[in-house]
Protein backbone atom coordinates (compact mmCIF):
# COMPACT_ATOMS: atom_id res chain seq x y z
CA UNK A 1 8.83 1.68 -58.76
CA UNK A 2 9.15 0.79 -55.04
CA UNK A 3 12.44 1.56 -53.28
CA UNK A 4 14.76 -1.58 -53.11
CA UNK A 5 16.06 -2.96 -50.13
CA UNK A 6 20.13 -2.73 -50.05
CA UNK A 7 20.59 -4.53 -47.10
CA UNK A 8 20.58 -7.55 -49.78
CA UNK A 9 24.32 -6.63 -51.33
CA UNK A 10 25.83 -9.83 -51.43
CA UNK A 11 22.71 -10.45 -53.79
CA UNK A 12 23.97 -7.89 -56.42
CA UNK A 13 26.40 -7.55 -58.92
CA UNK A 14 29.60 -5.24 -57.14
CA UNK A 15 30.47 -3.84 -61.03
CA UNK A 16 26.59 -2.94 -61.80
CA UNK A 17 26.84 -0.81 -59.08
CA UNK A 18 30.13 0.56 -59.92
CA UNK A 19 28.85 1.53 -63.60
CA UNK A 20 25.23 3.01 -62.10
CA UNK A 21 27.88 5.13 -60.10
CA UNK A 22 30.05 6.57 -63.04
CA UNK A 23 26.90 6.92 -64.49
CA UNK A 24 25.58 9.19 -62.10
CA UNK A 25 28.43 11.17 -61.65
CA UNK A 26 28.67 11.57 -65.51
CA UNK A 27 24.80 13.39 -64.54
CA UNK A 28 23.05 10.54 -66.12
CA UNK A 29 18.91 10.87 -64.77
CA UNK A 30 18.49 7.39 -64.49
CA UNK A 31 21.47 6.58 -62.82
CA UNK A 32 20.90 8.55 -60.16
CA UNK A 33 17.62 7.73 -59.61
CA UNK A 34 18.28 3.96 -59.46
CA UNK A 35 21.02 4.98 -56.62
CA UNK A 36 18.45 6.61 -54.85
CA UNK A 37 15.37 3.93 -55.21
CA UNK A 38 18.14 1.70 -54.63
CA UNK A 39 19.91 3.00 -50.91
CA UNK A 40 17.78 6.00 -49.70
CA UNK A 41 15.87 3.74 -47.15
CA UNK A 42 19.48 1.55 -46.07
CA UNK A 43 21.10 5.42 -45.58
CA UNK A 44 17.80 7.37 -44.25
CA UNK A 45 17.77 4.33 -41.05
CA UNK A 46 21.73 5.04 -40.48
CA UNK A 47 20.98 8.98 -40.61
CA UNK A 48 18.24 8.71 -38.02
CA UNK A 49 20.35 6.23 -35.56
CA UNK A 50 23.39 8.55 -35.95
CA UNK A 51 20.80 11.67 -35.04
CA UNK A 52 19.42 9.77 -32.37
CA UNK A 53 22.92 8.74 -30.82
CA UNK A 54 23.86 12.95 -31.10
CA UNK A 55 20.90 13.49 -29.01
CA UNK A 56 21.63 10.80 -25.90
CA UNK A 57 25.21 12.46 -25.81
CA UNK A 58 24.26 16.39 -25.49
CA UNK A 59 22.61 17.39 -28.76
CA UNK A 60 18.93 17.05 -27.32
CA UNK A 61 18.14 20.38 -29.41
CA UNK A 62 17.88 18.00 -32.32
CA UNK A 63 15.06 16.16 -31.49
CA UNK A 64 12.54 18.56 -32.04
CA UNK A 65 13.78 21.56 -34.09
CA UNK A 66 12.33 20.33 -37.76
CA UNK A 67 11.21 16.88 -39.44
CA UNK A 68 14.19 15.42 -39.77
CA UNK A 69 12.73 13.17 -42.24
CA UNK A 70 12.39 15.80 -44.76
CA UNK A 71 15.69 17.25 -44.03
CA UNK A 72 17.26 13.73 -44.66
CA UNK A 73 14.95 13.03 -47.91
CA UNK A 74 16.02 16.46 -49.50
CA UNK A 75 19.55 16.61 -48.37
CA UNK A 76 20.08 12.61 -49.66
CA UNK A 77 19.08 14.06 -53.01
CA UNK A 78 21.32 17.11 -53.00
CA UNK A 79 24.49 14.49 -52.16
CA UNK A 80 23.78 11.79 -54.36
CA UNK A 81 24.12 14.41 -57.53
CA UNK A 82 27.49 15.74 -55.92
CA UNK A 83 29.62 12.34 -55.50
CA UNK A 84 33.41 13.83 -55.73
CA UNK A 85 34.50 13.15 -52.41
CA UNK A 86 33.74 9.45 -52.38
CA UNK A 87 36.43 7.24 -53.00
CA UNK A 88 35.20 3.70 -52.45
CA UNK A 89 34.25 0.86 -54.54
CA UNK A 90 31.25 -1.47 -52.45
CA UNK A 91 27.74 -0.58 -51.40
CA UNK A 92 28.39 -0.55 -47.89
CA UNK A 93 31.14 2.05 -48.07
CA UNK A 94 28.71 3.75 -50.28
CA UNK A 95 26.42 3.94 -47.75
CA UNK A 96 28.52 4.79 -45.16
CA UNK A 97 29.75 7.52 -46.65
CA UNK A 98 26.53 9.14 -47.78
CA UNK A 99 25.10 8.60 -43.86
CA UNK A 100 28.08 11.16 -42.82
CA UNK A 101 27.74 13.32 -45.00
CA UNK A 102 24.16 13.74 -44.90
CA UNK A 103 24.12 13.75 -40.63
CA UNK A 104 26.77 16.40 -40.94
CA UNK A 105 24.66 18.63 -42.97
CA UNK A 106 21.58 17.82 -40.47
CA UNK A 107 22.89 18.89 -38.17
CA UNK A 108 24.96 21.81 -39.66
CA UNK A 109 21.69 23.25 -40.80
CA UNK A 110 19.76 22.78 -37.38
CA UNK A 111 22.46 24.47 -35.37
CA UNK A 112 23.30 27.49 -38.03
CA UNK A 113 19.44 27.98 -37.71
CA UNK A 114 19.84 27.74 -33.66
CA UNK A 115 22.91 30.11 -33.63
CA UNK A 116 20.89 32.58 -35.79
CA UNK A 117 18.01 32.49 -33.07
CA UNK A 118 20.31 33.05 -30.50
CA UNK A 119 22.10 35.74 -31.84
CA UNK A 120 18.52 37.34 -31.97
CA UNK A 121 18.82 37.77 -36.18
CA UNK A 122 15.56 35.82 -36.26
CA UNK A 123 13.66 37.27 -33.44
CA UNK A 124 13.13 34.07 -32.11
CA UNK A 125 12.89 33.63 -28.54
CA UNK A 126 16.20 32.02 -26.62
CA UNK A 127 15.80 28.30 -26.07
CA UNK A 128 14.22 27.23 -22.88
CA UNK A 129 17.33 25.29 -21.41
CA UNK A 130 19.95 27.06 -20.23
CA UNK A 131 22.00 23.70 -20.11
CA UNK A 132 21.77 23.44 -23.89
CA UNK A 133 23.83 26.83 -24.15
CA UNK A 134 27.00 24.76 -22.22
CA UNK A 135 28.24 24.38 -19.08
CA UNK A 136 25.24 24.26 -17.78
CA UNK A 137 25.27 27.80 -16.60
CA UNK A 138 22.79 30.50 -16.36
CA UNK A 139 22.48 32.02 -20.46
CA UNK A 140 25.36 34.25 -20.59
CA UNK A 141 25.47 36.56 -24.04
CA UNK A 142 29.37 37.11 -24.13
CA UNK A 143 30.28 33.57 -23.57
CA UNK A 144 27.31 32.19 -26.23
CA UNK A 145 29.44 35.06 -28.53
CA UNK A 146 32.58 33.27 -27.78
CA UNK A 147 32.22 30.50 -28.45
CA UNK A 148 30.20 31.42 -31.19
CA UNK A 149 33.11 32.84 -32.79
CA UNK A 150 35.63 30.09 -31.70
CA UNK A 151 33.02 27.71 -33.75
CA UNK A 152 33.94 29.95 -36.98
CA UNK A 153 37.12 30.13 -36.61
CA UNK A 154 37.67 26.53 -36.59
CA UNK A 155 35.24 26.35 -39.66
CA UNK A 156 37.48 28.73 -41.11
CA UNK A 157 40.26 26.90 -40.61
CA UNK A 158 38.84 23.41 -41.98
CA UNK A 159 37.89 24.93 -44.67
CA UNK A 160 41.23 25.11 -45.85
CA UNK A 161 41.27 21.46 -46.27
CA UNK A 162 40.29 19.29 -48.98
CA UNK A 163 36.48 18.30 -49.09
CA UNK A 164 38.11 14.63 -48.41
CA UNK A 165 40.36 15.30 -45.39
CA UNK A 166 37.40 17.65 -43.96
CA UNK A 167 35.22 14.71 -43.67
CA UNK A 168 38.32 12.49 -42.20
CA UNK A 169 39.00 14.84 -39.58
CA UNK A 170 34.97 15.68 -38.90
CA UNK A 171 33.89 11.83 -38.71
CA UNK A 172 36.98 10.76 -36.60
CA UNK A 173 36.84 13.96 -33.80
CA UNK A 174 32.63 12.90 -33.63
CA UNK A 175 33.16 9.32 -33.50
CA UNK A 176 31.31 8.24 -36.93
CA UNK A 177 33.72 5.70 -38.19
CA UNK A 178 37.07 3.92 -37.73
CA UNK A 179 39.96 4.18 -40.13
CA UNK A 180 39.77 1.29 -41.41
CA UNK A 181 35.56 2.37 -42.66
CA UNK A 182 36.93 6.03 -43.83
CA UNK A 183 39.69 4.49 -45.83
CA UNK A 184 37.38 2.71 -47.38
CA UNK A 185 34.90 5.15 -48.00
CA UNK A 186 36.85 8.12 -48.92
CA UNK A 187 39.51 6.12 -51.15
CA UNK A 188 42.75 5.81 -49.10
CA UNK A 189 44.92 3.13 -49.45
CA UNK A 190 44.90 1.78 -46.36
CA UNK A 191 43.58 2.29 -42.82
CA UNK A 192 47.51 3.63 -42.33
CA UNK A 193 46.84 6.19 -45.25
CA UNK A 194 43.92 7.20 -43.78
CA UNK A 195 45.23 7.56 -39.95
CA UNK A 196 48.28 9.56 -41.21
CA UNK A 197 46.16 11.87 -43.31
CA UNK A 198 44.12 12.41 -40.02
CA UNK A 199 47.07 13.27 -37.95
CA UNK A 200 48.67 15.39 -40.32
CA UNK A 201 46.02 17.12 -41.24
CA UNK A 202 45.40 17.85 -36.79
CA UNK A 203 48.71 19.35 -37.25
CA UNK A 204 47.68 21.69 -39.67
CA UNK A 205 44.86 22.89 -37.68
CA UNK A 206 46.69 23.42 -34.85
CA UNK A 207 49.26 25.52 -36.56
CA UNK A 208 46.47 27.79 -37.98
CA UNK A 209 44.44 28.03 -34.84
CA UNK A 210 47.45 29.13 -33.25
CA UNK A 211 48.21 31.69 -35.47
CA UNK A 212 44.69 32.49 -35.71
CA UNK A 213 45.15 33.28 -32.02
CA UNK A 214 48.11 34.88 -32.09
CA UNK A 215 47.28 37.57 -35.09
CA UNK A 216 43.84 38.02 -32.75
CA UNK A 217 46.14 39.21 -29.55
CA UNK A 218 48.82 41.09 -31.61
């Protein structure tokens, strides 16, 4: 069966979609393959244009590191069986949401791999530019640790939050999508809901990094 074109949603029924999706989620076979003949080349295009955007603002290690085709193709699959931390109701938050996700696991997946050659575990040589190591600056072991471990904690800490508000505060900090798109996507009320869930979950972080901090100097 050939893959359909979503870009047509007006064209389709809004509660069809909405039953394919309890379907899936209930683990129905069918359902989710219809979900993924249905949007995989409508979210695969958004994935590639929000990896392309990461590399013209400082990610450049992106563009060659793996076939980020295959990446995208397997990782679309992986999501569309796990569908708990979307919240909306219409195609286009549908896709929306699953273009996040996936480009955060991308690139989660490309840099864990680049932070495993750097730390030497994979006995990989150090990446060519220096610049892609920060600052811009000559390659430097103790700062690539630092920050290395200021990356974790942070991961630490946001992993303390719901898988919902983890996505909130991850596609707001990088820019993915307005309040008013998240809200939609992820099931808040309103774009309100959604911007004070953002803020008060920045307060939360802050708290624990600082602590984090603290408990590190005491």
């Amino acid at each position: 069966m050939p893959l359909i074109d979503a870009s047509t949603s007006e064209r389709s029924d809004s509660w069809s979609f909405l039953d394919t999706l309890d379907e899936a989620r209930s683990g129905k076979s069918e359902a989710l393959d219809l979900l993924i003949e249905r949007f995989y080349r409508r979210v695969e295009a958004d994935v590639h244009q929000r990896l392309s955007r990461d590399v013209r603002v400082g990610r450049p290690w992106l563009a060659a590191r793996f076939s980020t085709g295959d990446i995208v193709q397997e990782v679309f699959r992986s999501v569309i069986r796990d569908l708990e931390g979307f919240g909306g109701r219409t195609e286009d938050a549908f896709c929306g949401y699953l273009a996040i996700v996936i480009r955060n696991r991308v690139v989660d997946s490309i840099r864990f791999h680049e932070a495993d050659c750097r730390d030497g575990r994979l006995g990989r040589p150090m990446p060519d530019d220096p610049e892609s190591l920060g600052g811009g600056q000559a390659f430097d072991p103790e700062a690539i640790a630092a920050r290395l471990d200021e990356v974790r904690r942070v991961e630490r800490a946001m992993a303390e939050l719901s898988p919902r508000v983890r996505l909130l505060v991850r596609a707001r900090i990088e820019g993915q999508a307005t309040f008013e798109q998240l809200a939609e996507q992820l099931g808040y009320g309103s774009e309100s809901s959604a911007r004070r869930a953002f803020f008060d979950a920045q307060a939360r972080l802050a708290l624990r990094l600082g602590a984090g901090s603290k408990g590190e100097e005491s």
